[in-house]
N, C-alpha and C. Protein backbone atom coordinates (compact mmCIF):
# COMPACT_ATOMS: atom_id res chain seq x y z
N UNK A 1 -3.72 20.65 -22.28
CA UNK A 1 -3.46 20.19 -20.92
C UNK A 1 -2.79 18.82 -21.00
N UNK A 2 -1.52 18.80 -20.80
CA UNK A 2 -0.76 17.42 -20.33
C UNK A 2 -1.45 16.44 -18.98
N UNK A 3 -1.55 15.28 -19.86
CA UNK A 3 -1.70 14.38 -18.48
C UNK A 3 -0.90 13.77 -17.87
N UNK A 4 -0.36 13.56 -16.87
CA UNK A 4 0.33 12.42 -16.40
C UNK A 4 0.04 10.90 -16.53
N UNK A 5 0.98 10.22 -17.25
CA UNK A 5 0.58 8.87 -17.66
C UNK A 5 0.65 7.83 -16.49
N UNK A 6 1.96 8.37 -15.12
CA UNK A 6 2.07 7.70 -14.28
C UNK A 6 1.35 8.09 -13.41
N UNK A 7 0.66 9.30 -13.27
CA UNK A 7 -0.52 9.20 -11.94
C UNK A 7 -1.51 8.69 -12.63
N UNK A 8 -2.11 8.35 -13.94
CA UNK A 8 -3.09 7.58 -14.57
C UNK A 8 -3.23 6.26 -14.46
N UNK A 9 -1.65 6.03 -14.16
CA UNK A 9 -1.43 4.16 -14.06
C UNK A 9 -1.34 3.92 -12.56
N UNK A 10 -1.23 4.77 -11.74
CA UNK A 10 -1.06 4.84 -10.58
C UNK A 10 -2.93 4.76 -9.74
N UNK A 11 -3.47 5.88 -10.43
CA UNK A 11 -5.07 5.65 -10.27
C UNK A 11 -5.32 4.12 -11.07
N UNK A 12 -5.30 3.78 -11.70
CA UNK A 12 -6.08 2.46 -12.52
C UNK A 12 -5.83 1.30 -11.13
N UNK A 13 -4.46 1.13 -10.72
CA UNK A 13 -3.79 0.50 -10.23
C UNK A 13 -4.76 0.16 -8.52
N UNK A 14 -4.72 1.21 -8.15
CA UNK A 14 -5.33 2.08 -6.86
C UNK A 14 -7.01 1.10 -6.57
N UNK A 15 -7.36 1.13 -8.25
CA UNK A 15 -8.96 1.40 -8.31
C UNK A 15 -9.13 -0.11 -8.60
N UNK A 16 -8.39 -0.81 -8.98
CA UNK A 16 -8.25 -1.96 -8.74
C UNK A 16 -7.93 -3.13 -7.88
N UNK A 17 -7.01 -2.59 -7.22
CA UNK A 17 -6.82 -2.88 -5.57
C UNK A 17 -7.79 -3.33 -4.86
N UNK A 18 -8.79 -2.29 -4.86
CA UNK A 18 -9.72 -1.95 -3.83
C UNK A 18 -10.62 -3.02 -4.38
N UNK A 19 -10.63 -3.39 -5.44
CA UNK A 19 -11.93 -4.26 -6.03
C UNK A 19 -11.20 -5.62 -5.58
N UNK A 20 -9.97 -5.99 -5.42
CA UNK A 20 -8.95 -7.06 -5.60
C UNK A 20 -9.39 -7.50 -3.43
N UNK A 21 -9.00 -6.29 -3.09
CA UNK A 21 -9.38 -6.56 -1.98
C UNK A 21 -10.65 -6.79 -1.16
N UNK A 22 -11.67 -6.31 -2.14
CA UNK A 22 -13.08 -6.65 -1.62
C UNK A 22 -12.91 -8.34 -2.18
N UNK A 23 -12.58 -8.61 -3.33
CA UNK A 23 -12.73 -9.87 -3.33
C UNK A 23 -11.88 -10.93 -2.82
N UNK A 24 -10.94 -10.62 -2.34
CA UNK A 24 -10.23 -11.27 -1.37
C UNK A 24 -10.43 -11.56 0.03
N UNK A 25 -11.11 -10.67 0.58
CA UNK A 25 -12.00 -10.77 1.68
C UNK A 25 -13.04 -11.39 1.61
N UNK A 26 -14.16 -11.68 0.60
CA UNK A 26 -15.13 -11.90 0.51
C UNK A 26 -14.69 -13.60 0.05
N UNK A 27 -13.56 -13.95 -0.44
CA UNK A 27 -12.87 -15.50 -0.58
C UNK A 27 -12.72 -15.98 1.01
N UNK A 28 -11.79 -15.03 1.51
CA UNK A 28 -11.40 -15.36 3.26
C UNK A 28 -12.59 -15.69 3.90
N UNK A 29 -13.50 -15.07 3.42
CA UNK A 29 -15.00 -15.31 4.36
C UNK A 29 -15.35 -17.04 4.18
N UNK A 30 -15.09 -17.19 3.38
CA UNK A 30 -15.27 -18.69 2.85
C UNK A 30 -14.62 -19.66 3.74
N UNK A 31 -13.43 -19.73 3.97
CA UNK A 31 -12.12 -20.26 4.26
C UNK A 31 -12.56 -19.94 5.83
N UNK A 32 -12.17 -19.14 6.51
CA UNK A 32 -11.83 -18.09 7.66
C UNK A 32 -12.99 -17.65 8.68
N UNK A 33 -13.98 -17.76 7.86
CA UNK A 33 -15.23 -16.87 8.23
C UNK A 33 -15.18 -15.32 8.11
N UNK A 34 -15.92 -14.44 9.19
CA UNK A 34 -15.68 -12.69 9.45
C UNK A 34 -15.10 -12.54 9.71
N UNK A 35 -13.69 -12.67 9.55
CA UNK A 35 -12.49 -11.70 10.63
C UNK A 35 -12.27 -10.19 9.99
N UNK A 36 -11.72 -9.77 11.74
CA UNK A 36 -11.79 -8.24 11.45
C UNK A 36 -10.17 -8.16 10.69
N UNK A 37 -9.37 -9.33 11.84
CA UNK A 37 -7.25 -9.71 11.01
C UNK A 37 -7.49 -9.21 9.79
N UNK A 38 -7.95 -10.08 8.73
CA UNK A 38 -7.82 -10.61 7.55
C UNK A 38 -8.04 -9.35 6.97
N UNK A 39 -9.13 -8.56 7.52
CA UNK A 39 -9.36 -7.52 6.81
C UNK A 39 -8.16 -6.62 7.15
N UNK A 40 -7.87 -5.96 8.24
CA UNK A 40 -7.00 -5.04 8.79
C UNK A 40 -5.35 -5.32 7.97
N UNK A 41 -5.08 -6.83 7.70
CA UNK A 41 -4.17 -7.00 6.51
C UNK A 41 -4.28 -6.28 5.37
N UNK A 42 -5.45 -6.69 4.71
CA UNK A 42 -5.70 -6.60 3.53
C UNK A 42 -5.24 -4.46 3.58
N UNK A 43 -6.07 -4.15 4.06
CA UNK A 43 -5.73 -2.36 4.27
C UNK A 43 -4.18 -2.38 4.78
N UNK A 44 -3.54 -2.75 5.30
CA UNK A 44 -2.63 -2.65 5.74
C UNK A 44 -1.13 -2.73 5.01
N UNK A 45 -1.50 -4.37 4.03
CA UNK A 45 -1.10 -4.42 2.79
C UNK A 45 -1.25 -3.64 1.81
N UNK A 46 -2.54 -2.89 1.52
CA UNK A 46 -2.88 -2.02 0.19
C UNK A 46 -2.04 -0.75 0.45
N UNK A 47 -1.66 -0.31 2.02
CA UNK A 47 -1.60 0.87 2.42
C UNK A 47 -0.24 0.95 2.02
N UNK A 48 0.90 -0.53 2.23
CA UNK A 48 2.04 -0.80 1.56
C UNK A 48 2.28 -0.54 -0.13
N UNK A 49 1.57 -0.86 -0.01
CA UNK A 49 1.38 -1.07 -1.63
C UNK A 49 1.29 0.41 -2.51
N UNK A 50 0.05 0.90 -1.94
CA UNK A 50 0.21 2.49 -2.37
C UNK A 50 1.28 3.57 -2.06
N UNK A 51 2.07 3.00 -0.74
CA UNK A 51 3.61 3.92 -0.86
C UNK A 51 4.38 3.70 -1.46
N UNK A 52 4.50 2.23 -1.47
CA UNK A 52 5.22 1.94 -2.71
C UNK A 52 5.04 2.00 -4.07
N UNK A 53 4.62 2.51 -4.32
CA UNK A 53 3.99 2.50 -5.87
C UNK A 53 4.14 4.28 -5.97
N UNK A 54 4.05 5.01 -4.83
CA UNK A 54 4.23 6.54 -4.89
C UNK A 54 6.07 6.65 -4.50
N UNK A 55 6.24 5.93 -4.31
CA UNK A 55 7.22 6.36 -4.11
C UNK A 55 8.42 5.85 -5.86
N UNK A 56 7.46 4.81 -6.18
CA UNK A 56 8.16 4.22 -7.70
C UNK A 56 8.08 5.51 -8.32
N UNK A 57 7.20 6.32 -8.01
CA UNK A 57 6.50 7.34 -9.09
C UNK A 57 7.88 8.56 -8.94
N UNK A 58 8.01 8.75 -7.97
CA UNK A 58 8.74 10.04 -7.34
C UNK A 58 10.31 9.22 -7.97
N UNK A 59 10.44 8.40 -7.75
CA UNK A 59 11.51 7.61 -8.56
C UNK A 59 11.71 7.17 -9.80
N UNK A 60 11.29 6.89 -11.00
CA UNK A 60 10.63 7.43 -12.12
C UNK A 60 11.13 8.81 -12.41
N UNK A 61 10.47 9.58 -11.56
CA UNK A 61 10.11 10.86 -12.26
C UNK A 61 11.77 11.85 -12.25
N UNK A 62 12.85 10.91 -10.67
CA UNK A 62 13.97 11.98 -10.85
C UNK A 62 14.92 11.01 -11.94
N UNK A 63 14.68 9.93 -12.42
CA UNK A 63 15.29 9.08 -12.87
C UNK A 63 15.64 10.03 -14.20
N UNK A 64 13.68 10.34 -14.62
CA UNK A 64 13.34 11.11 -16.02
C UNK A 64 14.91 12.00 -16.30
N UNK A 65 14.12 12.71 -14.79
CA UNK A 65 14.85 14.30 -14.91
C UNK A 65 16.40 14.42 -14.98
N UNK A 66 17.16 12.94 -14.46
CA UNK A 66 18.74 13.31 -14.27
C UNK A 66 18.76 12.87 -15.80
N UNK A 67 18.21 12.05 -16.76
CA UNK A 67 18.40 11.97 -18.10
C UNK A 67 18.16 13.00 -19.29
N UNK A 68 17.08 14.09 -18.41
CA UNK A 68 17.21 15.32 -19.31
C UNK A 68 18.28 16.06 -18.85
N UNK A 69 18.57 16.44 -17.70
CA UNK A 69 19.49 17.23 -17.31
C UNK A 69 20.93 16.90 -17.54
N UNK A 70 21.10 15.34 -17.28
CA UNK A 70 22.69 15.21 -17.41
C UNK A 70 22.60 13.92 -18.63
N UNK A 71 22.15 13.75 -18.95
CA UNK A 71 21.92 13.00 -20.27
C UNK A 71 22.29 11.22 -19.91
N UNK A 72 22.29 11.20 -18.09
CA UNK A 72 22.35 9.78 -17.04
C UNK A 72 21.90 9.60 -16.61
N UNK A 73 21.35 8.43 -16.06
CA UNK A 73 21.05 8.41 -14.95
C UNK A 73 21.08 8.10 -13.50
N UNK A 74 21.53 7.99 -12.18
CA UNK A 74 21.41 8.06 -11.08
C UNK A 74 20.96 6.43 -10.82
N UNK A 75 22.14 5.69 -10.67
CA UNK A 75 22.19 4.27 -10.74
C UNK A 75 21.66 4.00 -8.90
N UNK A 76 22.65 4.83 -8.33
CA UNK A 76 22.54 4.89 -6.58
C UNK A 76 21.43 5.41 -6.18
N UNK A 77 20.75 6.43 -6.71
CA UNK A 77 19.23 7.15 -6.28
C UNK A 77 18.12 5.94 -6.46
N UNK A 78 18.23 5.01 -7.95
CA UNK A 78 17.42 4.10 -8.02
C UNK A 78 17.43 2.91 -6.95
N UNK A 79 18.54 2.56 -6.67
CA UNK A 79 18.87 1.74 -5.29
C UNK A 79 18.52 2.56 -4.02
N UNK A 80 18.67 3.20 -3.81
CA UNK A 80 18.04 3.70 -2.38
C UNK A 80 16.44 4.01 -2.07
N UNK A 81 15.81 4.39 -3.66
CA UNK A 81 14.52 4.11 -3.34
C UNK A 81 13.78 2.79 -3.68
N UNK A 82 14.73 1.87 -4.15
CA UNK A 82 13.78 0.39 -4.34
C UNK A 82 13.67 -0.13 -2.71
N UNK A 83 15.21 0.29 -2.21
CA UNK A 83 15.67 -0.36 -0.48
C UNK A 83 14.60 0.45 0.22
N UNK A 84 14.14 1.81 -0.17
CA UNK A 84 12.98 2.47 1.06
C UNK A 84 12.16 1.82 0.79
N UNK A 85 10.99 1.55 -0.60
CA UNK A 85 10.31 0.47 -0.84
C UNK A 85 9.84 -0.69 -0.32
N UNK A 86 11.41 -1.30 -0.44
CA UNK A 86 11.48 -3.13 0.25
C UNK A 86 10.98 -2.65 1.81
N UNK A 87 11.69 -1.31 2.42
CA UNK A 87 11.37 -1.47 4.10
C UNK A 87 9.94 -1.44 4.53
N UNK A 88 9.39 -0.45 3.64
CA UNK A 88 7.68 -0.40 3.42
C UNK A 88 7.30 -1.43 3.91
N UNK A 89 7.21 -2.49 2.64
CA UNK A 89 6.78 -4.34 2.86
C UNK A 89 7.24 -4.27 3.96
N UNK A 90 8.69 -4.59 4.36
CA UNK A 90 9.24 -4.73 5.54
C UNK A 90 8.42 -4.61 7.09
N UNK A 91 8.26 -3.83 7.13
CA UNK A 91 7.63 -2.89 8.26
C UNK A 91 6.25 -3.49 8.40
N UNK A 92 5.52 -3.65 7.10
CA UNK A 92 4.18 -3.86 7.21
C UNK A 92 3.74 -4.88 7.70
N UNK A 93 4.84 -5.95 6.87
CA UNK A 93 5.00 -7.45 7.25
C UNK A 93 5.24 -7.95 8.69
N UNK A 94 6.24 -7.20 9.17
CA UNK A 94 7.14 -6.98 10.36
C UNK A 94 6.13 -6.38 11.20
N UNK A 95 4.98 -6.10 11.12
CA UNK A 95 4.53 -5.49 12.09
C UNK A 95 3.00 -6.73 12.11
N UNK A 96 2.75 -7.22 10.92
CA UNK A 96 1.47 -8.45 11.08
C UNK A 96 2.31 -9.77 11.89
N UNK A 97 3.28 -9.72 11.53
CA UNK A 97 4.34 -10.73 12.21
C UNK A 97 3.92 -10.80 14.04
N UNK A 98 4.45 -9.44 14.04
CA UNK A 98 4.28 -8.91 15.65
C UNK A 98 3.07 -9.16 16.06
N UNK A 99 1.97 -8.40 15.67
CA UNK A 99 0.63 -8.59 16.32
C UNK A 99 -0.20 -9.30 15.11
N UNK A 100 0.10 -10.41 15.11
CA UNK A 100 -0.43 -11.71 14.68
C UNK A 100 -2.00 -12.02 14.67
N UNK A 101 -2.22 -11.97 16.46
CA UNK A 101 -3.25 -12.15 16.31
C UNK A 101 -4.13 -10.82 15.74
N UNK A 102 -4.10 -10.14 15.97
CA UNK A 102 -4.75 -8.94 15.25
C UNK A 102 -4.72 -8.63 13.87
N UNK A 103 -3.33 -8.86 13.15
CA UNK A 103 -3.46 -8.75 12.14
C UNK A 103 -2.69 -9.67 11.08
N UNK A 104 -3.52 -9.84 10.16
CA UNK A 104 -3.18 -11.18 9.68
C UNK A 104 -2.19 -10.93 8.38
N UNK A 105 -0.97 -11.72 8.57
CA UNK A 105 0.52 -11.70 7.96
C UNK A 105 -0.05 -12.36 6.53
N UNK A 106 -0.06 -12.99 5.96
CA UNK A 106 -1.31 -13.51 5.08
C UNK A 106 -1.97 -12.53 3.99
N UNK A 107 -2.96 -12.15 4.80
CA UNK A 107 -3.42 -10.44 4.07
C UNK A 107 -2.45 -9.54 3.31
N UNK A 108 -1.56 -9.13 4.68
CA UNK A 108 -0.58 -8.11 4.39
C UNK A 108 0.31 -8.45 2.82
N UNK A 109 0.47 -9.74 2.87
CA UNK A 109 0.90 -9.91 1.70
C UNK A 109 0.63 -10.15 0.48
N UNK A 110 -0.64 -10.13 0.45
CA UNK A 110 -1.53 -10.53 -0.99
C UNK A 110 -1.78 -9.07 -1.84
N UNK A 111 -1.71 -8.00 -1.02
CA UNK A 111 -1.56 -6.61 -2.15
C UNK A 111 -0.41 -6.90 -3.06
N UNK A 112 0.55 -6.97 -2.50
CA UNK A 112 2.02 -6.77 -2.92
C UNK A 112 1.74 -7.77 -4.08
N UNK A 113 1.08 -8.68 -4.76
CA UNK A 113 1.05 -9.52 -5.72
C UNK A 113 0.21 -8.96 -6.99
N UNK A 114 -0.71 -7.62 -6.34
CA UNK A 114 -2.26 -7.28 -6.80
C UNK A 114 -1.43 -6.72 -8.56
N UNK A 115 -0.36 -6.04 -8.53
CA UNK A 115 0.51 -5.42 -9.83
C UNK A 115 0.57 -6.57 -10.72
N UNK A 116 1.16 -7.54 -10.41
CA UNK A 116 1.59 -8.99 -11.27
C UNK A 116 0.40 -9.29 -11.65
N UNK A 117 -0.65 -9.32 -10.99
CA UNK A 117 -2.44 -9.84 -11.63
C UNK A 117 -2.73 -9.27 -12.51
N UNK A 118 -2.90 -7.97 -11.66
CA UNK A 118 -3.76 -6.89 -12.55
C UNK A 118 -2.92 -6.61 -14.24
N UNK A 119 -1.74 -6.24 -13.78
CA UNK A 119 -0.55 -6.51 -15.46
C UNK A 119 -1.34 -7.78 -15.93
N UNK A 120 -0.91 -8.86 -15.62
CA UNK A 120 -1.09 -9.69 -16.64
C UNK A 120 -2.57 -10.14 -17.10
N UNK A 121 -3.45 -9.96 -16.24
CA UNK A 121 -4.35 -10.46 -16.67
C UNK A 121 -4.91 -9.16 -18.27
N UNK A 122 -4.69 -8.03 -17.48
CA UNK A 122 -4.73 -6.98 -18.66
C UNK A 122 -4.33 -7.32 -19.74
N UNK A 123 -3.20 -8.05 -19.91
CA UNK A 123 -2.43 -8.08 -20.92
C UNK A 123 -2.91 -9.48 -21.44
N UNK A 124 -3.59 -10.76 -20.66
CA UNK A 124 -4.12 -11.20 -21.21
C UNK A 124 -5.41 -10.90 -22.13
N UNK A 125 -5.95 -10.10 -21.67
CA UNK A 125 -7.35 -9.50 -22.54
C UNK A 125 -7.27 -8.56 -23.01
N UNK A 126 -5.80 -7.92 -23.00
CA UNK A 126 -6.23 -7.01 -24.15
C UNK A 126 -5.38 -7.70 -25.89
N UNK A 127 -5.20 -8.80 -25.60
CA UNK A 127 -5.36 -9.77 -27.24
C UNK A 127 -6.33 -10.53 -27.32
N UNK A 128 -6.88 -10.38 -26.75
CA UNK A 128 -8.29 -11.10 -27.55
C UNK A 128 -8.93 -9.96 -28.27
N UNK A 129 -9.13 -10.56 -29.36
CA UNK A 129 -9.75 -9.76 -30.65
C UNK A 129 -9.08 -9.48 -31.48
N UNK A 130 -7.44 -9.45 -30.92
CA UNK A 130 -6.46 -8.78 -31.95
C UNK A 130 -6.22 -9.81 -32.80
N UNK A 131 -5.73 -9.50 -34.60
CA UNK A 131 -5.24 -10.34 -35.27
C UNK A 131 -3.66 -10.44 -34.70
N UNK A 132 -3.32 -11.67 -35.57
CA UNK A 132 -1.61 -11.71 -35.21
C UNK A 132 -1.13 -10.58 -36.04
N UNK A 133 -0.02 -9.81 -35.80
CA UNK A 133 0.39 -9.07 -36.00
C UNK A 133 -0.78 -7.43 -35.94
N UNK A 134 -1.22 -7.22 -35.36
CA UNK A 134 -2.22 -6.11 -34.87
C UNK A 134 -1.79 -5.08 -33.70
N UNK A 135 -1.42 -4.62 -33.41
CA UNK A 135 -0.71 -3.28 -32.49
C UNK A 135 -2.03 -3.30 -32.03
N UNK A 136 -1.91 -2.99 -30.36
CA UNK A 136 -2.55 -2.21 -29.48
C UNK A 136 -2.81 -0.99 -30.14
N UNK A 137 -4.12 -0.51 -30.14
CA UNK A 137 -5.02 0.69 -30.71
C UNK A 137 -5.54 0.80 -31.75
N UNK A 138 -4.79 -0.42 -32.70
CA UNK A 138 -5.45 -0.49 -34.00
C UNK A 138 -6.88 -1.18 -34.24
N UNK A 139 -7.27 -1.08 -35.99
CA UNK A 139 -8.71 -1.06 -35.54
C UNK A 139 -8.06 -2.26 -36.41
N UNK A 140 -8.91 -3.27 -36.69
CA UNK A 140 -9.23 -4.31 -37.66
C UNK A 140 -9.35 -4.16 -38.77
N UNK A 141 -8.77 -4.92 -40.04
CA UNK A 141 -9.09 -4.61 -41.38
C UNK A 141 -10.04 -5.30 -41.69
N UNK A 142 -11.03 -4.92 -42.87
CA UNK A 142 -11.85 -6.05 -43.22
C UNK A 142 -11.66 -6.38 -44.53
């Protein structure tokens, strides 16, 4: 049974979010107090975030396919789905903008950062332990 590596990175991603956003809310509480905004961002933002990230996937995946099929790839297909993407944010943003008081512009934008964290901090910890020169998966010599 084949797995998919990008719905695997796509779940990790997802499952992290959600932890990113409980604790981001639970910071705002600090700052802000209970708001319902801050929260309704935060979902609102994640909700951005997860189309965009499905839609990277579906993009990706015909990118794969015009390189098996025509041995290229589809320079203009990749531009039209980064631009559907950007409108995602767009829209989401564009719409905390609008109803402000309800929902907080702020929020909406702190998913959209959650990839850059979650990458790097990963990538910060996953060298600790490693020797210099040590590949990811290897074990240690003794």
């Amino acid at each position: 049974m084949s797995s998919d590596p990008i719905r695997q990175e796509l779940t990790m991603l997802m499952k992290r979010a959600v932890f990113l956003d409980i604790a981001a809310y639970l910071l705002s509480i600090l700052f802000l107090g209970v708001t319902l905004r801050f929260a309704l961002g935060l979902v609102i933002g994640t909700a951005g975030l997860f189309g965009s990230l499905l839609l990277l996937r579906q993009s990706v995946r015909r990118v794969e396919d015009d390189a098996k099929r025509y041995g290229a790839t589809s320079q203009r297909r990749y531009q039209v789905s980064y631009a559907i993407r950007l409108l995602i944010f767009a829209v989401g943003f564009g719409a905390a903008v609008v109803f402000r008081t309800e929902i907080s512009p702020l929020a909406v934008v702190i998913p959209m950062l959650y990839p850059r964290l979650i990458y790097t901090t990963g990538a910060l910890f996953s060298r600790t332990g490693r020797q210099s020169g040590q590949k990811r998966g290897e074990k240690k010599q003794k």
